[in-house]
Protein backbone atom coordinates (compact mmCIF):
# COMPACT_ATOMS: atom_id res chain seq x y z
CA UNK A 1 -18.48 11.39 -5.47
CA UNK A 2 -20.37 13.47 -8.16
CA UNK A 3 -18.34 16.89 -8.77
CA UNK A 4 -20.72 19.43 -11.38
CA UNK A 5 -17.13 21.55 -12.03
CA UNK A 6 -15.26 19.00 -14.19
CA UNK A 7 -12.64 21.45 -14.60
CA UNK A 8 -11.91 21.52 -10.76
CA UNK A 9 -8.46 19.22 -11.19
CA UNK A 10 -6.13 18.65 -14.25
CA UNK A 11 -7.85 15.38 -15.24
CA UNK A 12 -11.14 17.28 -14.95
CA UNK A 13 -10.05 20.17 -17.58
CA UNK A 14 -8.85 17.28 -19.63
CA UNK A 15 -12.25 15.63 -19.44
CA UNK A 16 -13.64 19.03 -20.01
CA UNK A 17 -11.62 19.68 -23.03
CA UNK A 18 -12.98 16.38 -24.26
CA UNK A 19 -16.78 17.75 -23.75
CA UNK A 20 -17.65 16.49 -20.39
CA UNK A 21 -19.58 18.72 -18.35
CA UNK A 22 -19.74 16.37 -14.80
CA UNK A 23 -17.40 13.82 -13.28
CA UNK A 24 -17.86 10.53 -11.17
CA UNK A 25 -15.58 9.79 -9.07
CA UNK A 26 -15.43 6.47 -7.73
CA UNK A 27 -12.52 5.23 -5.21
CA UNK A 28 -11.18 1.44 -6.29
CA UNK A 29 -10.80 -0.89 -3.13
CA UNK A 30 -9.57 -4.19 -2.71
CA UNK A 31 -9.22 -6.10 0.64
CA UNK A 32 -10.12 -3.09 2.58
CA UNK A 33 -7.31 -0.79 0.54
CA UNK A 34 -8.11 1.70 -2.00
CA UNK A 35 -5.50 1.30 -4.72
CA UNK A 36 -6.88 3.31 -7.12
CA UNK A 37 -9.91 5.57 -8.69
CA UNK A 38 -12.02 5.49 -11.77
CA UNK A 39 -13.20 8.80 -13.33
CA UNK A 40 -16.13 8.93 -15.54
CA UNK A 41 -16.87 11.77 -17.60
CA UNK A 42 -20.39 12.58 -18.62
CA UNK A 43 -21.40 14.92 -21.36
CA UNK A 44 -24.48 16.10 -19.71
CA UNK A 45 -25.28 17.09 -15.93
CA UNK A 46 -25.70 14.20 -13.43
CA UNK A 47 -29.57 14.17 -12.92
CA UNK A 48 -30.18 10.89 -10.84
CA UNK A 49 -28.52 8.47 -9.15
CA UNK A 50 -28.86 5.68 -11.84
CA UNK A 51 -25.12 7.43 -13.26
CA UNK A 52 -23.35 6.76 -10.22
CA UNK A 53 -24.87 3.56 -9.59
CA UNK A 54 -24.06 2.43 -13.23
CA UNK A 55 -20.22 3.67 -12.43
CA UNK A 56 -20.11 2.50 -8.80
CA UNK A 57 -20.72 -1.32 -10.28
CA UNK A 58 -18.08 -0.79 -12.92
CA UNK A 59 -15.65 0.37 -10.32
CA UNK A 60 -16.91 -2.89 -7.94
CA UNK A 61 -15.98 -5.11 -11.21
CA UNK A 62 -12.74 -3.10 -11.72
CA UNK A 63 -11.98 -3.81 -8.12
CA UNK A 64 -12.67 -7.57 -8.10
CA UNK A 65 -10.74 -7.50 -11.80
CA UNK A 66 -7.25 -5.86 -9.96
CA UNK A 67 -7.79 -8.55 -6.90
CA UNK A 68 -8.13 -11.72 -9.07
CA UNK A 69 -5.29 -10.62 -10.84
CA UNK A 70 -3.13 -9.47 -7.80
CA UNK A 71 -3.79 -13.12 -6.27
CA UNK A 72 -3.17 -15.07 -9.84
CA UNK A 73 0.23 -13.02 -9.27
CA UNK A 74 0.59 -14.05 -5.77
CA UNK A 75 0.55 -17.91 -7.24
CA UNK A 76 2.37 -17.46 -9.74
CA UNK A 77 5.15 -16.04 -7.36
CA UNK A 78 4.98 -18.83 -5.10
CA UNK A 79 4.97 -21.27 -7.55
CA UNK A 80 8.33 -19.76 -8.91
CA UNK A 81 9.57 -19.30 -5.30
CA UNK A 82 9.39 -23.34 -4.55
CA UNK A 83 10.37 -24.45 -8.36
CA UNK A 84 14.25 -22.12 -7.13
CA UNK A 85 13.62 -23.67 -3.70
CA UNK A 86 13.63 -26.81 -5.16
CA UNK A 87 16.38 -26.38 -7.23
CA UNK A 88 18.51 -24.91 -4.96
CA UNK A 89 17.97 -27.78 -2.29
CA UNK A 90 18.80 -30.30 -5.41
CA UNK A 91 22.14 -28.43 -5.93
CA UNK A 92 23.16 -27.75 -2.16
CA UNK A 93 22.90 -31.31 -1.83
CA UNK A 94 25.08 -32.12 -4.78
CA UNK A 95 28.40 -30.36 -3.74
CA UNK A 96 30.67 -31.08 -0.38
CA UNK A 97 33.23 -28.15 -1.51
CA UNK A 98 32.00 -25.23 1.02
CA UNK A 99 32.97 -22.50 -1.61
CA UNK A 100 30.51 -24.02 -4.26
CA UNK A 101 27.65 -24.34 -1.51
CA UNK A 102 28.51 -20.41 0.03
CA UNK A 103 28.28 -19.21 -3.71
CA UNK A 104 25.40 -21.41 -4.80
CA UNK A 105 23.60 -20.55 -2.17
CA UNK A 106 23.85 -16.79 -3.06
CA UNK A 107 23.20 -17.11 -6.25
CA UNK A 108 19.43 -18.83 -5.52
CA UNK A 109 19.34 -16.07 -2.92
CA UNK A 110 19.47 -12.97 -4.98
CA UNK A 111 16.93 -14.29 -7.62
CA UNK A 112 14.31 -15.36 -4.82
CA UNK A 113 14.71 -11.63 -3.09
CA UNK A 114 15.80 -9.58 -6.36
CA UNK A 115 18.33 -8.21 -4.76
CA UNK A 116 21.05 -6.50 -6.13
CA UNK A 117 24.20 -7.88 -4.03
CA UNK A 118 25.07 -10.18 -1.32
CA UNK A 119 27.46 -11.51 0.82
CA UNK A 120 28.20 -14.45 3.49
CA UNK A 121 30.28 -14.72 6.09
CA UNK A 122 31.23 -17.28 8.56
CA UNK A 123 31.49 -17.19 12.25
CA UNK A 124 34.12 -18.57 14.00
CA UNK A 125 34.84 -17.91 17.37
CA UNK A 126 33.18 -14.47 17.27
CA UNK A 127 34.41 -13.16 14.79
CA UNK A 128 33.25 -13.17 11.51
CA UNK A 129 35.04 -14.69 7.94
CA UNK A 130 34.48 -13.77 4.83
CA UNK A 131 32.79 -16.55 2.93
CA UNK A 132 31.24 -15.69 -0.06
CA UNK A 133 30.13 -12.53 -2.26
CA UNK A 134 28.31 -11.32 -5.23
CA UNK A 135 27.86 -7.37 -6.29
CA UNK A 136 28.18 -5.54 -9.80
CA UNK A 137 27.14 -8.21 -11.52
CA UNK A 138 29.33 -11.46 -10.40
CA UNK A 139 31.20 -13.08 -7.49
CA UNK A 140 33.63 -11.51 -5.85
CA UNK A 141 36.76 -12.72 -4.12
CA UNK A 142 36.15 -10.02 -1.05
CA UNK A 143 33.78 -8.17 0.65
CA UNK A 144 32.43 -5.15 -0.28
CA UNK A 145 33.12 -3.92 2.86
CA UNK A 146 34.08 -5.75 6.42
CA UNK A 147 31.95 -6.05 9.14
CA UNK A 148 32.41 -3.14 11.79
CA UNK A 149 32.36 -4.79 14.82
CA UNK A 150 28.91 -2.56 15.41
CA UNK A 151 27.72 -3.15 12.80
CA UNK A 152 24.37 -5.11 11.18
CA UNK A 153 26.23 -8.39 10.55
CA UNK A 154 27.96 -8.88 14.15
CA UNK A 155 24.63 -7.69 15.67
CA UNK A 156 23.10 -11.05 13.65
CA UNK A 157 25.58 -13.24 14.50
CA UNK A 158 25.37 -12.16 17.97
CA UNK A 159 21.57 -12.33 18.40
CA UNK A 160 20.71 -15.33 15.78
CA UNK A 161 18.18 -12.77 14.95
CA UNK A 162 17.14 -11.73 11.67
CA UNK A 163 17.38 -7.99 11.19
CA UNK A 164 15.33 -6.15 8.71
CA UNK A 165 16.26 -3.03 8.16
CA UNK A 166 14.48 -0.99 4.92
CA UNK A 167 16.17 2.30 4.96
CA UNK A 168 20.25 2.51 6.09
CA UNK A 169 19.72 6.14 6.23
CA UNK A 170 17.39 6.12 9.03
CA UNK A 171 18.65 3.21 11.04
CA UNK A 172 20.93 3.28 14.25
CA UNK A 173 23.29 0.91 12.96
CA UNK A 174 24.05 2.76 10.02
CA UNK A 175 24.43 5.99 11.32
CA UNK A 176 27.95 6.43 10.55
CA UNK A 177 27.71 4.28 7.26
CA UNK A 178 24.42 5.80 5.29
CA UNK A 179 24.19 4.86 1.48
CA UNK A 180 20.58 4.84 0.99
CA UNK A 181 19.58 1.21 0.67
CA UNK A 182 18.02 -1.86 2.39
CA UNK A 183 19.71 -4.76 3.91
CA UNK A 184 18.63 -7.83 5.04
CA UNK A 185 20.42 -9.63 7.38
CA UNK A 186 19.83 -13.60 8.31
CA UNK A 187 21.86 -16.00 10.40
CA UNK A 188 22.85 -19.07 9.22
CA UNK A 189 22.46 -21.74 11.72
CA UNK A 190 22.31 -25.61 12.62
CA UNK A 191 20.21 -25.67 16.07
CA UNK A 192 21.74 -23.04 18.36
CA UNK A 193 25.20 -22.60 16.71
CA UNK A 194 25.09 -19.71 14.61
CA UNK A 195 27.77 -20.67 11.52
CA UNK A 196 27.24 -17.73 9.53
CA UNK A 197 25.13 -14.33 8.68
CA UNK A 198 23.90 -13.79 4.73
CA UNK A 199 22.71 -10.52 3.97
CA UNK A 200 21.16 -9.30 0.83
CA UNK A 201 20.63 -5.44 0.28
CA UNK A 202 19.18 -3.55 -2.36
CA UNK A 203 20.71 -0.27 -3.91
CA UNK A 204 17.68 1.69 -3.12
CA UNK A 205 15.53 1.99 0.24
CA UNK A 206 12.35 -0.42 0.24
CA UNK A 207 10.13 -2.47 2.17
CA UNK A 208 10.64 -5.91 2.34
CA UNK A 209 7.44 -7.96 1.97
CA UNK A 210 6.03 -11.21 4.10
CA UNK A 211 7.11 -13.53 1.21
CA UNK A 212 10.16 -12.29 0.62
CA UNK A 213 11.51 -12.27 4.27
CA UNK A 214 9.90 -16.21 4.94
């Protein structure tokens, strides 16, 4: 879009005050999703469409720049996610005291989701045991809080369903309990028999994204 009043938003009176007297406005879009804009000021008026052409293919190139770079990220993040995979597996394997797997297996947890505490608990003839935790900074020897019966974690164990849930505040379960974060909550299983539920939750409300949850 060509606009002739450069002063009609705040970065236009800033362009303005640097001696532009037209903007081109050109919308960045990668896979199908505009993710950003590039603003040209010109210190004359826009007299033919050679301008916006010449700032349309910049923005294309700017656009192909961000994608390349969002997919080198992609790689690099899977790359990572397989290396702690890997390691994990490697250090599962070594231990046959449950309290070292529960906590290992948090640890490797947290740094593959970035999330900011987590807990385990066992299921034992329905009814859930705490296993293993880790909030404010290090493992603890309790839970943060126990399971209410209604709650996220029995409704896992239950349903051997994951249960994604990006907002507390605005979720059923957590209508009596709202603290403004996300939880993720996965059941730990060998073929049918749900043994356990992890979850993972973050301090702050936020999607969860395809790589994180697989």
């Amino acid at each position: 879009a060509v606009s002739a009043d450069p002063t009609a938003s705040d970065l236009g009176q800033l362009l303005y005050a640097e001696g532009a007297r037209a903007s081109i406005y050109i919308s960045l879009v990668a896979q199908r999703r505009t993710f950003g804009s590039l603003i040209v000021g010109l210190e004359r008026e826009v007299t033919s469409t050679e301008d916006f052409e010449i700032a349309q293919e910049l923005g294309d190139q700017l656009s192909i720049a961000f994608e390349n770079a969002r997919l080198t990220d992609v790689v690099h993040s899977q790359v990572r996610a397989l290396d702690i995979l890997r390691e994990a597996t490697l250090h599962l394997t070594s231990s046959l005291v449950l309290q070292s797997i529960l906590d290992t297996l948090l640890d490797y947890a947290i740094e593959l989701i970035g999330a900011d505490s987590a807990h385990i608990f066992l299921y034992r003839n329905d009814e859930l045991i705490f296993g293993s935790a880790f909030f404010g900074g290090a493992h603890q020897h309790e839970p943060f809080a126990t399971p209410r019966l209604e709650g996220m974690t029995y409704a896992v164990a239950r349903s051997g369903e994951m249960i994604v849930i990006p907002d507390v505040n605005e979720h059923p379960l957590y209508k009596q309990w709202q603290w403004g974060g996300a939880i993720l909550g996965l059941p730990l299983r060998v073929g049918r028999e749900i043994n356990g539920v992890m979850t993972l939750a973050h301090a702050q409300a936020r999607e969860f994204d395809r790589a994180a949850l697989r």
